[in-house]
Protein backbone atom coordinates (compact mmCIF):
# COMPACT_ATOMS: atom_id res chain seq x y z
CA UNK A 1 108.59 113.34 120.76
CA UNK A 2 107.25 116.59 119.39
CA UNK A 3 106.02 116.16 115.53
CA UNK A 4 107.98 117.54 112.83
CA UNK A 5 107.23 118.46 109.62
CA UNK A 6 109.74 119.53 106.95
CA UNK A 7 110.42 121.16 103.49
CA UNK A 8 112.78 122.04 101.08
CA UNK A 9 113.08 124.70 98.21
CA UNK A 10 114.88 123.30 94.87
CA UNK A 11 116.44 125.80 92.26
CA UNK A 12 117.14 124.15 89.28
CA UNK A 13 119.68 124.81 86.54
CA UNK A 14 119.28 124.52 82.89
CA UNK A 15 121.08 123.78 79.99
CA UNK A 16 120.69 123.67 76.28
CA UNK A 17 122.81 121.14 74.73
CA UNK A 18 121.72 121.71 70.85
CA UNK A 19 123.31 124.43 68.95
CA UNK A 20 120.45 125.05 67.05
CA UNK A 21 117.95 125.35 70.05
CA UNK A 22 120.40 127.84 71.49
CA UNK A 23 119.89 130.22 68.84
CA UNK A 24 116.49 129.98 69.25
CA UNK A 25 116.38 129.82 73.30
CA UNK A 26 117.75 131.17 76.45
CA UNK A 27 117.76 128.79 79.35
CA UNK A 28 115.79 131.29 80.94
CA UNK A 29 113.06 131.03 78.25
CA UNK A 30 113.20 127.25 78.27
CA UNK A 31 112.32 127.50 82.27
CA UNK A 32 109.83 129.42 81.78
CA UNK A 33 108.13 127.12 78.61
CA UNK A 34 108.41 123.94 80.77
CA UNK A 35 107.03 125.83 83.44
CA UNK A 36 104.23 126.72 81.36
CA UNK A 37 103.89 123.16 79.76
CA UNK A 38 103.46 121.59 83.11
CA UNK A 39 100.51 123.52 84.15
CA UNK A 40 98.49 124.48 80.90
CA UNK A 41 99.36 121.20 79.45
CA UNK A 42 100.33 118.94 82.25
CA UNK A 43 97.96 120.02 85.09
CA UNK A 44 99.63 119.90 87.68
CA UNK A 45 98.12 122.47 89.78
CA UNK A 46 96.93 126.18 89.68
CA UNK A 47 98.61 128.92 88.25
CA UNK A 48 98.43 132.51 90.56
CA UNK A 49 95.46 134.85 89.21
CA UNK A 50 97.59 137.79 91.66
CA UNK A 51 100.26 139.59 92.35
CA UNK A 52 102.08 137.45 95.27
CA UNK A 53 104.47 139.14 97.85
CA UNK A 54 108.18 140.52 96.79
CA UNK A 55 106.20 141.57 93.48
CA UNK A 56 105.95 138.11 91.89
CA UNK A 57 103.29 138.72 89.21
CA UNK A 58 100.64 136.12 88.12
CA UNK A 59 101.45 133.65 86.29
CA UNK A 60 104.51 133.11 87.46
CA UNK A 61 103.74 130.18 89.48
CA UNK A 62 101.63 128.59 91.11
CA UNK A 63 100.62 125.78 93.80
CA UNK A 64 100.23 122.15 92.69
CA UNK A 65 97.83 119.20 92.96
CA UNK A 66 100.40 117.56 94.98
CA UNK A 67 100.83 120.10 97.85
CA UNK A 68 103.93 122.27 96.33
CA UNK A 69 104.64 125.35 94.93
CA UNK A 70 105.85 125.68 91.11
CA UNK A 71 107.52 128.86 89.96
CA UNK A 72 110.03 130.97 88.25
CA UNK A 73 113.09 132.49 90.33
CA UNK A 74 115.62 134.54 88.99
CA UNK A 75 114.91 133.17 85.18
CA UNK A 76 115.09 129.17 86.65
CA UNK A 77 112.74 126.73 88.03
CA UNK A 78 112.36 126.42 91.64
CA UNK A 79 110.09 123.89 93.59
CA UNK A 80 109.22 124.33 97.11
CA UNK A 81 108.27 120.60 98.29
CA UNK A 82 104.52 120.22 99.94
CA UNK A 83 104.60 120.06 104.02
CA UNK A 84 106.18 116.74 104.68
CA UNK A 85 105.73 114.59 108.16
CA UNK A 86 108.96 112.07 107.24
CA UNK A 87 112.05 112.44 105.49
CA UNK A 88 111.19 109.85 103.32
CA UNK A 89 107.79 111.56 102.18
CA UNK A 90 110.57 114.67 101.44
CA UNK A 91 112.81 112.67 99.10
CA UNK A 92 109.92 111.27 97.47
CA UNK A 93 108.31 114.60 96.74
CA UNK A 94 111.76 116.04 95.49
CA UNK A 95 112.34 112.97 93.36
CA UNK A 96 108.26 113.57 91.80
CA UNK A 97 109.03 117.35 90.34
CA UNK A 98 112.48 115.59 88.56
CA UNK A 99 109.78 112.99 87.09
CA UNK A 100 107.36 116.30 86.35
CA UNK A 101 110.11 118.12 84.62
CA UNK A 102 111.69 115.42 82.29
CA UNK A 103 108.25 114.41 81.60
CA UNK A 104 107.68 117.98 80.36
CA UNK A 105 110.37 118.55 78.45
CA UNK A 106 109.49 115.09 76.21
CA UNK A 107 106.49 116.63 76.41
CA UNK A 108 107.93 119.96 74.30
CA UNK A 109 109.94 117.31 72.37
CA UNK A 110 113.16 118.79 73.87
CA UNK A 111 114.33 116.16 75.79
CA UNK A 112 117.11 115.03 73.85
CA UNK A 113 118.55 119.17 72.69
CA UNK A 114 118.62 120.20 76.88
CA UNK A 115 118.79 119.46 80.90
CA UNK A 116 117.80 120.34 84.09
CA UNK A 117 120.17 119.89 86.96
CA UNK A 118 120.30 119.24 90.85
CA UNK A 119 122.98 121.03 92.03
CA UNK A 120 124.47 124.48 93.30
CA UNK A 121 127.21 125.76 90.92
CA UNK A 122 127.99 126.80 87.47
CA UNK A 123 131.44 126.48 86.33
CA UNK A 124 130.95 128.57 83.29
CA UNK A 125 128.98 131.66 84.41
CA UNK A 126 129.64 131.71 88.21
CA UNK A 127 126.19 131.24 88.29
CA UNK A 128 124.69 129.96 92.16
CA UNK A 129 121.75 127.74 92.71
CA UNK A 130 120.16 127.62 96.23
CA UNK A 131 118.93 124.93 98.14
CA UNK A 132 116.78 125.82 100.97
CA UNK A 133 115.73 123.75 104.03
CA UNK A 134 112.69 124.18 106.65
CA UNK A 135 111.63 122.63 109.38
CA UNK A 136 109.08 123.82 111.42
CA UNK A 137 109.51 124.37 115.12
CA UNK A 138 108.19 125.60 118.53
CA UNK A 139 107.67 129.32 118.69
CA UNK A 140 108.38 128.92 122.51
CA UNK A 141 112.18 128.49 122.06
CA UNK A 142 114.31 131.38 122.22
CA UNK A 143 116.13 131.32 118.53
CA UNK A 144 119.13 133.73 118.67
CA UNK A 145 120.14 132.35 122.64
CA UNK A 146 119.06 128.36 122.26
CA UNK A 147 118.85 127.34 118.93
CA UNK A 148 121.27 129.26 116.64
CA UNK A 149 124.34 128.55 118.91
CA UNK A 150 123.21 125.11 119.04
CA UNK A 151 122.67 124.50 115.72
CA UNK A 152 126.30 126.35 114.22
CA UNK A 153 128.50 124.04 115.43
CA UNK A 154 126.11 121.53 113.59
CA UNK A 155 125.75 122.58 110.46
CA UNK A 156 129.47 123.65 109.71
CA UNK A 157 130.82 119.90 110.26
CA UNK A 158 126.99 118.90 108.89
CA UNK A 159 129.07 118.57 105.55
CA UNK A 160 131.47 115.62 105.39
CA UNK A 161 128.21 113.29 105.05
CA UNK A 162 125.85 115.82 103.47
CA UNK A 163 128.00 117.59 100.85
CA UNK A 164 127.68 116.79 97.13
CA UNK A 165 130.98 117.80 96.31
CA UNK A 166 132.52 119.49 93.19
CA UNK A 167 135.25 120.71 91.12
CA UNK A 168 137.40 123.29 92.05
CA UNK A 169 136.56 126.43 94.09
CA UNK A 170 134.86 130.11 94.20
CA UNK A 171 136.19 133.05 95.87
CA UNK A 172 134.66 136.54 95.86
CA UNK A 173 137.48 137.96 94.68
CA UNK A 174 138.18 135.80 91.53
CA UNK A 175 139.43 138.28 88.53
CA UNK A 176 141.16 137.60 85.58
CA UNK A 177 144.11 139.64 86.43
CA UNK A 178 145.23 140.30 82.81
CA UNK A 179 141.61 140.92 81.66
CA UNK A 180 141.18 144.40 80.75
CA UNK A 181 137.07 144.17 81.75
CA UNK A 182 138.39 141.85 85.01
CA UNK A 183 136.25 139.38 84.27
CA UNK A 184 135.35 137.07 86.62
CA UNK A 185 136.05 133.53 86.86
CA UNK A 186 133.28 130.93 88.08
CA UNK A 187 135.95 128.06 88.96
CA UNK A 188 139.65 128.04 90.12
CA UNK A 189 141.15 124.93 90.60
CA UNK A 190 144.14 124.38 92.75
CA UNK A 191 146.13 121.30 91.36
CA UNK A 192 146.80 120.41 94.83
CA UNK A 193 143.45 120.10 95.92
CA UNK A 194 141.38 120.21 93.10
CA UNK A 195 137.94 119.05 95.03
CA UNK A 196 135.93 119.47 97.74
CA UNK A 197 133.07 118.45 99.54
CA UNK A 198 130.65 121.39 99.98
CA UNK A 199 128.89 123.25 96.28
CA UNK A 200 127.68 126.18 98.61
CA UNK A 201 130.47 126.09 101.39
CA UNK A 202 132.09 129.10 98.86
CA UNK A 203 128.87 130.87 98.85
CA UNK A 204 128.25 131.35 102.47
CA UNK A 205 129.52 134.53 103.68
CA UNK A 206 127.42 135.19 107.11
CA UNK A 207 126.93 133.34 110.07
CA UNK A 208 123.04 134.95 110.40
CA UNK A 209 120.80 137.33 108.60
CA UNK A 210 117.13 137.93 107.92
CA UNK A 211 117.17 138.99 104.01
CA UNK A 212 117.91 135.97 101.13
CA UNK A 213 118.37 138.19 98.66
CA UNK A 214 121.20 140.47 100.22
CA UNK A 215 123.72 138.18 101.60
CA UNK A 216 123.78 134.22 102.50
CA UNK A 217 123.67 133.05 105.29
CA UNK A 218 123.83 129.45 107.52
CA UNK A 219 121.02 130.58 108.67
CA UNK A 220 118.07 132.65 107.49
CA UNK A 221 116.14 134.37 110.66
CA UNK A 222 113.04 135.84 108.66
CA UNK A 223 110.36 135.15 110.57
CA UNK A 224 107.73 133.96 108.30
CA UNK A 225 105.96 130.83 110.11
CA UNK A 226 103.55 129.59 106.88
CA UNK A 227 101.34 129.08 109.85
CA UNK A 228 99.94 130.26 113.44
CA UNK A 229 102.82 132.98 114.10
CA UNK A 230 101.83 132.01 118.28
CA UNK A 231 102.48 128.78 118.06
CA UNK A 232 105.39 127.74 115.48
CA UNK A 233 108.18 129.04 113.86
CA UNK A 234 110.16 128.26 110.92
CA UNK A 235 113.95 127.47 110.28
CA UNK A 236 115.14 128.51 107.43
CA UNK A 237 118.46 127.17 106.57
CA UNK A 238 120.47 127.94 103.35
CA UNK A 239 123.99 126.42 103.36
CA UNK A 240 122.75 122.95 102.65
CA UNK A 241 124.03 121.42 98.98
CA UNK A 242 121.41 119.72 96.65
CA UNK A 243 121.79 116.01 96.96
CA UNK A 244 121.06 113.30 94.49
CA UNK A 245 122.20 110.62 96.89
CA UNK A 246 118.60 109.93 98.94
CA UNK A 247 121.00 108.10 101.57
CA UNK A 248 123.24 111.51 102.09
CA UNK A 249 119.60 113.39 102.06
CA UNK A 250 118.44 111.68 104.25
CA UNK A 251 121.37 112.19 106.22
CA UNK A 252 121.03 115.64 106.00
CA UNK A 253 117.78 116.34 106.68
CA UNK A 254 117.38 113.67 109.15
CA UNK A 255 120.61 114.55 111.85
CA UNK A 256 119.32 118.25 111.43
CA UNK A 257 115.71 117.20 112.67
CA UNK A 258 117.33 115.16 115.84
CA UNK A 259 119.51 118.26 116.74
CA UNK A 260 116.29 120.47 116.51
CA UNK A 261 114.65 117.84 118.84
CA UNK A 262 117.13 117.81 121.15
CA UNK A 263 116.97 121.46 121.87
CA UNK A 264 112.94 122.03 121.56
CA UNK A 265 113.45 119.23 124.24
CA UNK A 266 115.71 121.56 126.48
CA UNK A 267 119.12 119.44 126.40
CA UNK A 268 121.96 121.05 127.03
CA UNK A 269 125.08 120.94 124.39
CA UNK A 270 128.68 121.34 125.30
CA UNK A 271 130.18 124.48 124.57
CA UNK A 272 131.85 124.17 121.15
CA UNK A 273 132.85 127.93 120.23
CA UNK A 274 134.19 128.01 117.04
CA UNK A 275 136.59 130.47 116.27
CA UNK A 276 135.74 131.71 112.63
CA UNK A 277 132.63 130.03 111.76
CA UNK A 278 132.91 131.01 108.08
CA UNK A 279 136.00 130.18 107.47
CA UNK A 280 135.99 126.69 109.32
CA UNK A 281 133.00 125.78 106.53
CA UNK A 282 135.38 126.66 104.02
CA UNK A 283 138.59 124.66 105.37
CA UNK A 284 136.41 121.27 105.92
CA UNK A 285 134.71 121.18 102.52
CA UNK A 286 138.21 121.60 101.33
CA UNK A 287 139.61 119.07 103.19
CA UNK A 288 138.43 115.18 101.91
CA UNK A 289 139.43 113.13 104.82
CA UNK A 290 139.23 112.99 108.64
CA UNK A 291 139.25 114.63 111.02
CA UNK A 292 138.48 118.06 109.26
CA UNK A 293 140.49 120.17 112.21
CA UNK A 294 138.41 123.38 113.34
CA UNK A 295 139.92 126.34 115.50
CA UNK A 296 137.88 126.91 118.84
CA UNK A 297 137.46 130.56 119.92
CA UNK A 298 138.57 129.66 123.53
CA UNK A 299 142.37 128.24 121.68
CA UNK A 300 143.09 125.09 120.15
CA UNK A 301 141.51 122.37 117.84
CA UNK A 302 138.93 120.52 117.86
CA UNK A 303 137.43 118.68 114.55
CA UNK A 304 134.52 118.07 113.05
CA UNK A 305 134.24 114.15 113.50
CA UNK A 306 134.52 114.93 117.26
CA UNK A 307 131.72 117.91 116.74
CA UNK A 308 129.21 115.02 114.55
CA UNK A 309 130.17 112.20 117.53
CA UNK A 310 129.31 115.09 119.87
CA UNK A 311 125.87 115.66 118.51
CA UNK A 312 125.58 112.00 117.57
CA UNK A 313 125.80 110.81 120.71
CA UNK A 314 123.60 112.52 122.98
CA UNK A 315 120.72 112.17 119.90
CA UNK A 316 121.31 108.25 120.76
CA UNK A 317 120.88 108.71 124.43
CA UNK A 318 117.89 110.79 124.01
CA UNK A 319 115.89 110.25 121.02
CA UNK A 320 116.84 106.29 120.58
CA UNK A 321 113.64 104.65 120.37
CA UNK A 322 111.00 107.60 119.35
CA UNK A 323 110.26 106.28 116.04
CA UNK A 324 111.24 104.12 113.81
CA UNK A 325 112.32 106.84 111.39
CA UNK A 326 114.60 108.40 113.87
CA UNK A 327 115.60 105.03 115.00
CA UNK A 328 116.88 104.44 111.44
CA UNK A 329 118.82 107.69 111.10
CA UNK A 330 120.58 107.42 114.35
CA UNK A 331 121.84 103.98 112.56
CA UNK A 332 122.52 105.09 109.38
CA UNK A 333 124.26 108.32 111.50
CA UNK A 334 126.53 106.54 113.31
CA UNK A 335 127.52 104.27 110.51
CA UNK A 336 128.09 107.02 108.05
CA UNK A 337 130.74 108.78 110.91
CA UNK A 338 132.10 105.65 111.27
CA UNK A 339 133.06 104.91 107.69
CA UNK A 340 133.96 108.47 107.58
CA UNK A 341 136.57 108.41 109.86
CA UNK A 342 138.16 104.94 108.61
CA UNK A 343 138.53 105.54 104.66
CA UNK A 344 135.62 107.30 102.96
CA UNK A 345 135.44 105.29 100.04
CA UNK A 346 134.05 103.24 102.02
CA UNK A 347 130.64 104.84 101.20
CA UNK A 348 130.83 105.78 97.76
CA UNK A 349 127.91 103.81 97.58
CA UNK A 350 125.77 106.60 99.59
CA UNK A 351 127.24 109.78 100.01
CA UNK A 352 127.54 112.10 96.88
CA UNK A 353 130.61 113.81 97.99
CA UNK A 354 132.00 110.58 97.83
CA UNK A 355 130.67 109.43 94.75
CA UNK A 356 131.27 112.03 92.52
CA UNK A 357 135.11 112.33 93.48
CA UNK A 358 135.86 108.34 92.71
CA UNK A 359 134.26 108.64 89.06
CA UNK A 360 136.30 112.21 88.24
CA UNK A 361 139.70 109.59 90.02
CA UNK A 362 138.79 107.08 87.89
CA UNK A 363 137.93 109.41 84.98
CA UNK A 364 141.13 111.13 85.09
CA UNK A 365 143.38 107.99 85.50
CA UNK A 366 141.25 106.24 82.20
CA UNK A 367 141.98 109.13 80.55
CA UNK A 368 145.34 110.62 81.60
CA UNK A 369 144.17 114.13 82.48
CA UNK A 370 144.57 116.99 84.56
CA UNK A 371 142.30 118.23 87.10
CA UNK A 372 142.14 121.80 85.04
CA UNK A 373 140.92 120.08 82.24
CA UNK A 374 137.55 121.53 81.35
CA UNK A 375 135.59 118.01 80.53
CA UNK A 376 136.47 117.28 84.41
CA UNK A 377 133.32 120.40 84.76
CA UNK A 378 131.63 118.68 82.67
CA UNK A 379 131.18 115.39 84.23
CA UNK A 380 131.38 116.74 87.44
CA UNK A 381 127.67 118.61 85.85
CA UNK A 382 126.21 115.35 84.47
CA UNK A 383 126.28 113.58 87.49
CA UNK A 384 123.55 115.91 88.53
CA UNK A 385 121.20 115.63 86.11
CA UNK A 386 117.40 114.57 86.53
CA UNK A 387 116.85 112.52 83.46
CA UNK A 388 117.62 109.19 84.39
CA UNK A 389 118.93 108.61 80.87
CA UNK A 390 121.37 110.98 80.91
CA UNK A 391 122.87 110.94 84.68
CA UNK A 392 125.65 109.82 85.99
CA UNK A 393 123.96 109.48 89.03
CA UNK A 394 121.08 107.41 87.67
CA UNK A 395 123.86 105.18 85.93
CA UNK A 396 125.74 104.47 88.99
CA UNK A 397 122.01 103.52 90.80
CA UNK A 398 121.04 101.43 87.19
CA UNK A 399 124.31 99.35 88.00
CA UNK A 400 123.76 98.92 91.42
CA UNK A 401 126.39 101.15 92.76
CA UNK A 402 124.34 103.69 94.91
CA UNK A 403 121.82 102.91 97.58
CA UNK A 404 118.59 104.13 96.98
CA UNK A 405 115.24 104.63 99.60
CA UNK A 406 112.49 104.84 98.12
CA UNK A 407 110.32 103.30 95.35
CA UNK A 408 109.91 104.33 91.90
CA UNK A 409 105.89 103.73 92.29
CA UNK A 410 106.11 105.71 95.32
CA UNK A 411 107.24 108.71 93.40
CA UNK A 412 105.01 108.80 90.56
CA UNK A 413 102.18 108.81 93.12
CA UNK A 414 103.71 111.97 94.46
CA UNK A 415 103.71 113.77 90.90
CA UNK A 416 100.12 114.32 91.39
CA UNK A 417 99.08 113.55 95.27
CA UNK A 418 99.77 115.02 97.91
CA UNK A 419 100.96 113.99 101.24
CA UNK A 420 97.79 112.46 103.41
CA UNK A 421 98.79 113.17 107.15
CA UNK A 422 99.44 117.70 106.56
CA UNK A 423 97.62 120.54 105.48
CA UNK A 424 98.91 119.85 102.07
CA UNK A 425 96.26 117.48 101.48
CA UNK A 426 93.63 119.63 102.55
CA UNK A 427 94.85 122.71 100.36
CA UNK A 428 95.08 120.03 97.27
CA UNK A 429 91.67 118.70 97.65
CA UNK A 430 90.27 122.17 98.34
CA UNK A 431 92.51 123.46 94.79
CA UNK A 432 91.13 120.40 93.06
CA UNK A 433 87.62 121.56 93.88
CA UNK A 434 87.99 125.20 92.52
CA UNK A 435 89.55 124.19 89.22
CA UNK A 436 86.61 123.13 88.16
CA UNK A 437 84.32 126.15 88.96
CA UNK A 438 84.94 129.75 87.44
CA UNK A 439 85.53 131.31 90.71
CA UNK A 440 88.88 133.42 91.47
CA UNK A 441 90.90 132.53 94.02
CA UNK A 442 93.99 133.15 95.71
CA UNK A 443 96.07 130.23 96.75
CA UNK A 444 98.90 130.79 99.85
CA UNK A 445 100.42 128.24 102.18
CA UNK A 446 98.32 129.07 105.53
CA UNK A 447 95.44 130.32 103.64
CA UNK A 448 92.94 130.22 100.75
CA UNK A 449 91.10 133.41 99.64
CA UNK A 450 87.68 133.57 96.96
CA UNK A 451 86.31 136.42 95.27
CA UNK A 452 82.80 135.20 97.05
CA UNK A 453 84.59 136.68 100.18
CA UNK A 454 85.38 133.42 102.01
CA UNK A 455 88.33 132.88 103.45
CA UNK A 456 89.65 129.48 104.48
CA UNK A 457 92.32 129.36 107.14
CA UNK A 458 95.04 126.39 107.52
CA UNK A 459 96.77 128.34 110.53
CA UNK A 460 97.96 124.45 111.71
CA UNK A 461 100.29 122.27 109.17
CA UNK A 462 99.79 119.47 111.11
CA UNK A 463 96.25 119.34 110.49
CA UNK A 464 95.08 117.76 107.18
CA UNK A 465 91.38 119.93 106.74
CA UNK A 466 89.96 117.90 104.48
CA UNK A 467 87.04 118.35 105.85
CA UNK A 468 86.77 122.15 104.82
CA UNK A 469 86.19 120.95 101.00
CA UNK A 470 82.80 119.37 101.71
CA UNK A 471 81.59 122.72 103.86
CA UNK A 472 83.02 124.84 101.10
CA UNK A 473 81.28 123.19 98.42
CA UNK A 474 78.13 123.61 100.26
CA UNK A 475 78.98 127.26 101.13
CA UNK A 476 79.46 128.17 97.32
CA UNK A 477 76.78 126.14 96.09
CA UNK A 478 74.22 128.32 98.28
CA UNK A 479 76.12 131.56 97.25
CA UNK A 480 76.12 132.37 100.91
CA UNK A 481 75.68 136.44 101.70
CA UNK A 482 77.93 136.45 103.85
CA UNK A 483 81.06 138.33 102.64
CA UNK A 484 83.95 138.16 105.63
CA UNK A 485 83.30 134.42 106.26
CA UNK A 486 85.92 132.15 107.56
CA UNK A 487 86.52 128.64 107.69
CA UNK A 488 89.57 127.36 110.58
């Protein structure tokens, strides 16, 4: 089986809960101080000396200790995870920047007056937060014939295990219709189906498209490898929802990799054709139970259980046995379908979808109230938050009542360390090294550039070059003369 390595990009949304701090604050402000905090006061990595591509200006992030990237996006925090080799070294380095930013806000002694947040929506303001995947593959794979019509059917029905569900709905063309100013309003709720499974579902508007910024797509095709641009390429994907459940990101991340696998390997997929891609991942997160039915271009139905058993089963004739990892997910895969497609409160003990829409059943029956009601927003917000003393989430896991993956020690090692078996733990030990000497530098995924004129190329991910620190040190301790040097 061909290595993979993975990595995922985590907006997060803030709130200020004490009226007095929000006289004083924006949550854009308060990003930017805990930001701040964790890298002048925290030291968790090093903060850009230069002006970074799309005009990010220094300062504004920065590259951590731990193999990440730290910075400010849009007036919020966002995390891009180091380069990870398992899915479990993933959720552990997504779980170690919730530790990082809790830790910095007791830090500021705010802890108690605001939040961050895990998730995609904002019920008040309308406003989005993304969630990006990559995994990197084979640059020998043709991507708009092979591996985008592969992959669509995929990801659409990808949802009814990996969605973290929410309240209500967004459409683009939401107005107040008696508003003079037509403003617009983040969250309808229709009383007959007041929830659904997928927080970006709404938000995806385009099968394909290469720019982020301008419209969002199930799949990103920028070509930007982070690496040797002969050899690799990388998947960008962007309809994915934030998890808090580790099972259902696992899930996630872990079916996606086996379906990438699967065609890097050159297996053939039925035809599967769906009619109106875009509106097929709207009609299945809106749907709660099986079997989701999906329109084929060709006429008639099929559904997206029968799309997941589809995909399911020819990963278990082909990739049963590679690993242990992948051994595991196939498992966990075929059990999650199968609950799925019985009653699926059957895993509200590991999918957040799932989850989340028992405690707002059980909230509204304690409490005799109707799905419009705006506390439903709120607790449908809390379940997402980081601090472990204020989450639904982390009370449902404190009780026993949601399956978690990996260890608590595990993740405080990953505030700080980065992973042992990528480049990430080369570029860390290298960063490490240079934060102690006054020497500019200029930190970037593939490479690492020094106003002595070296240059020190990580062109492979899977390689960990920490061997490059001990030949740099010697390189800068001689003040070599040699200005265009580079180290590969």
């Amino acid at each position: 089986m061909n290595p993979r390595l993975f990595g995922t990009e985590i907006e997060y949304g803030c709130l200020i809960e004490d009226d007095d701090l929000a006289m004083e604050i924006t949550p854009e402000a308060l990003a930017l101080r805990v930001k701040d905090y964790m890298f002048r006061e925290m030291d968790v990595g090093m903060l850009d000396e230069h002006y970074r591509d799309w005009g990010e200006p220094p300062g504004n992030g920065g590259f951590m200790f731990n193999g990440g990237r730290l910075y400010i996006d849009m007036g919020h925090i966002e995390y891009a995870t180091p380069e990870c080799r398992s899915v479990r070294d993933l959720i552990v380095y997504e779980r170690a920047m919730d530790n990082l930013i809790v830790d910095a806000l007791d830090g500021l002694g705010l802890r108690d007056q605001a939040s961050f947040v895990r998730n995609n929506i904002d019920h008040v303001t309308g406003a989005t937060f993304g969630y990006h995947e990559n995994y990197l593959m084979s640059r020998d794979i043709d991507f708009y014939q092979r591996v985008i019509p592969a992959l669509i059917p995929f990801l659409i029905t990808r949802q009814i295990y990996a969605g973290a569900g929410r309240i209500g709905c967004h459409e683009e063309d939401m107005w107040e219709a008696d508003s003079p100013r037509r403003h617009r309003r983040a969250t309808r709720i229709d009383l007959d189906s007041p929830y659904q499974i997928s927080q970006r579902s709404d938000h995806i508007v385009t099968e394909q498209y290469q720019w982020v910024q301008f419209s969002r797509a199930i799949i990103n095709t920028r070509d930007e490898p982070l690496a040797d641009s002969n050899r690799f390429r990388r998947l960008h994907l962007l309809l994915g929802d934030t998890n808090m459940s580790e099972y259902a990101h696992m899930l996630k991340i872990g079916s996606t990799a086996a379906v990438l696998q699967m065609i890097e390997a050159g297996v053939n997929f039925p035809e599967m054709d769906i009619a109106n891609p875009i509106r097929s991942l709207r009609i299945v997160s809106r749907a709660v139970k099986s079997p989701w039915p999906i329109a084929l271009a060709q006429g008639g139905y099929t559904s997206a259980m029968e799309i997941q058993e589809t995909y399911l089963e020819m990963a278990e004739r082909y990739l049963l046995g590679e690993s242990i990892e992948m051994d595991a997910i196939l498992r966990e895969w075929r059990s999650a379908l199968e609950g799925l497609s019985q009653d699926p409160e059957l895993l509200k003990d590991r999918i957040d979808w799932v989850a989340k829409k028992w405690l707002l059943e059980t909230f509204v029956e304690e409490e005799k109230l109707s799905w419009d009601d705006p506390w439903l927003q709120s607790v449908d917000l809390e379940y997402h938050k980081i601090d472990p003393d204020r989450s639904l989430y982390a009370d449902l896991v404190e009780e026993g009542l949601m399956r978690e993956l990996v260890s608590d020690r595990e993740v405080e090692d990953a505030m700080y360390d980065a992973p042992r078996d990528t480049r990430a733990y080369g570029r860390s030990l290298i960063m490490r090294m240079l934060s102690e000497r006054p020497i500019m530098s200029a930190v970037d995924w593939d490479t690492i550039y020094l106003e002595t004129g070296q240059l020190v190329k990580m062109l492979d991910p899977f390689h960990t070059y920490e061997s490059m620190r001990g030949a740099l040190e010697d390189i800068l301790d001689r003040q070599a003369s040699e200005p265009s040097a580079e180290m590969e």
